[in-house]
Protein backbone atom coordinates (compact mmCIF):
# COMPACT_ATOMS: atom_id res chain seq x y z
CA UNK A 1 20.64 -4.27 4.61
CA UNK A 2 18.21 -6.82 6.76
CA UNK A 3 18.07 -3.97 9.36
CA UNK A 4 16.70 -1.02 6.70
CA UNK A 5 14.97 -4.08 4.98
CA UNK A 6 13.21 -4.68 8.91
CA UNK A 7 12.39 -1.25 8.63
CA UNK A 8 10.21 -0.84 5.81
CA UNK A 9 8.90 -3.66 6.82
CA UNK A 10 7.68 -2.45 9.94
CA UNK A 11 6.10 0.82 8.28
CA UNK A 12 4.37 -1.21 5.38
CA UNK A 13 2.84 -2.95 8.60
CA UNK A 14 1.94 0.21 9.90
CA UNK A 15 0.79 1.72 6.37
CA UNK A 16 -1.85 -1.49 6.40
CA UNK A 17 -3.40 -0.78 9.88
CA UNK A 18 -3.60 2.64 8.92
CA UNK A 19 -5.84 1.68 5.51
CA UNK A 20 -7.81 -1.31 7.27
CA UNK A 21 -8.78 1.45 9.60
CA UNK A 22 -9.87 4.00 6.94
CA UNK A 23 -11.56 1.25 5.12
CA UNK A 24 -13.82 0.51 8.40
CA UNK A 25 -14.78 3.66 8.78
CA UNK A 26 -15.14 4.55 5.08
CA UNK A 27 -17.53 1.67 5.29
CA UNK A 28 -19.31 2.69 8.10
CA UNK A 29 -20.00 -1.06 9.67
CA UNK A 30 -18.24 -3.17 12.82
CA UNK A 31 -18.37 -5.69 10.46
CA UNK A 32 -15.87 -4.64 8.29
CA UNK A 33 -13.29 -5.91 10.22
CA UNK A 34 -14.81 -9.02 8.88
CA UNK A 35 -13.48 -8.48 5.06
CA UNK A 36 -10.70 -6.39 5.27
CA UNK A 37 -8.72 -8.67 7.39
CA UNK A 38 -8.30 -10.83 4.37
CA UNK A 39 -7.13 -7.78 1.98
CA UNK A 40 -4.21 -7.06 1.01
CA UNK A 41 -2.87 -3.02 0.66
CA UNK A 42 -3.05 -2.86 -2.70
CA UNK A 43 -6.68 -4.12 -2.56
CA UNK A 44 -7.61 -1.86 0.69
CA UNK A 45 -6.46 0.86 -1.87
CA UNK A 46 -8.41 0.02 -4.53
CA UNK A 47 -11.65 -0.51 -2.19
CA UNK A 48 -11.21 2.92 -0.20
CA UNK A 49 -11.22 4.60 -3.97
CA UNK A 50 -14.25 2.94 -5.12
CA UNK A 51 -15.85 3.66 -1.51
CA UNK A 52 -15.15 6.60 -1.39
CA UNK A 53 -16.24 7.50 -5.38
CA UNK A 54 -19.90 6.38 -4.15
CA UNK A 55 -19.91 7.30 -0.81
CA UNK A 56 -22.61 10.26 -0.46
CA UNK A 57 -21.75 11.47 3.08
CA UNK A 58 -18.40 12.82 1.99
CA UNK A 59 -18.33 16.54 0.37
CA UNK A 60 -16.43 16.40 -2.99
CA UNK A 61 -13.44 18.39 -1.78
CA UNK A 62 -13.46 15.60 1.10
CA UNK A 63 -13.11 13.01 -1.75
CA UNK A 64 -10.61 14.81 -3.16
CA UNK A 65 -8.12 14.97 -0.11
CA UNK A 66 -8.86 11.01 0.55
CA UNK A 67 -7.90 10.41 -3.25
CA UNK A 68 -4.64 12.26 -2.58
CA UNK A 69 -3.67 10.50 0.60
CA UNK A 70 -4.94 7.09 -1.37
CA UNK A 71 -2.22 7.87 -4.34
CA UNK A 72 0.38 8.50 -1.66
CA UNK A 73 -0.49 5.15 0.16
CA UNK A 74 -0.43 3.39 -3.69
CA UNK A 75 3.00 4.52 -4.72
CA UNK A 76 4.25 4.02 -0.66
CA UNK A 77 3.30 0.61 -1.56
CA UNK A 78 4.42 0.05 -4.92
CA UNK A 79 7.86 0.88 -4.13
CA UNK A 80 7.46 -1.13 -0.86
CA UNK A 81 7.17 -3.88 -3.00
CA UNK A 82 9.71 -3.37 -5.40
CA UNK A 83 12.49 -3.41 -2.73
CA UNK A 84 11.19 -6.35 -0.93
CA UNK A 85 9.82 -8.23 -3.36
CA UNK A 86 12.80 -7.98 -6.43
CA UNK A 87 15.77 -10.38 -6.04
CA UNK A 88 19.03 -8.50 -4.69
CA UNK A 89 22.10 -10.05 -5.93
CA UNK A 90 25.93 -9.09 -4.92
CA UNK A 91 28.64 -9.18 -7.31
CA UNK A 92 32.23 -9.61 -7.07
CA UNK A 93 33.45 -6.44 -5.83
CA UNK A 94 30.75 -5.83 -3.64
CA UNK A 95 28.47 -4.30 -6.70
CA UNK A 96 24.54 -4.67 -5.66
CA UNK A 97 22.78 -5.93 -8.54
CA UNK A 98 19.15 -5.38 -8.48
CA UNK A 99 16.96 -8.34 -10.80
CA UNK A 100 13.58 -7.51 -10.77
CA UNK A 101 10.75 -10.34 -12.34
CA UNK A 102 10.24 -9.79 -16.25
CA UNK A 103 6.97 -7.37 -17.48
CA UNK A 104 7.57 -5.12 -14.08
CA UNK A 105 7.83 -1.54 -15.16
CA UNK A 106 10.00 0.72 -14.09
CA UNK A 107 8.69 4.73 -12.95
């Protein structure tokens, strides 16, 4: 389990290079290296949507594609977080038990 937890590890790593890279160039500044070091993925998500909603050098069907790729990266992450993040628990009789913090929803 540690090696296929590594794993996605790894990748979410990967999956946040990837975004801080789209959200320099969505922002169109060396500088932005600046801020999006300190953001997480969920929040380089969230910016690259609202940059790209305003931004007026991209076409509409351009938007449109980055949205798509955005959603892909959101739900990449959401369940990224679910497996790290919830509590794993084994039971007698080698039964996985997964707890997960109360108010998350389930999808």
């Amino acid at each position: 389990m540690q090696h296929a937890l590594g794993g996605i590890v790894l990748e979410a790593a990967y999956l946040e290079r990837v975004l801080r890279t789209a959200f320099s160039a969505l922002v169109g500044s060396k500088y932005a290296a600046v801020v999006d070091g300190r953001l997480t993925a969920a929040a380089l998500i969230e910016d690259c949507e609202r940059i790209t909603r305003y931004h007026t050098a991209i076409t509409q069907e351009a938007k449109e594609g980055i949205w798509r790729v955005l959603r892909a990266c959101h739900e990449a992450n959401r369940d990224r977080n679910r497996v790290i993040h919830d509590t794993w628990a084994t039971r007698p009789g080698s039964v996985t038990v997964t707890l997960r913090a109360a108010g998350r929803r389930t999808t």
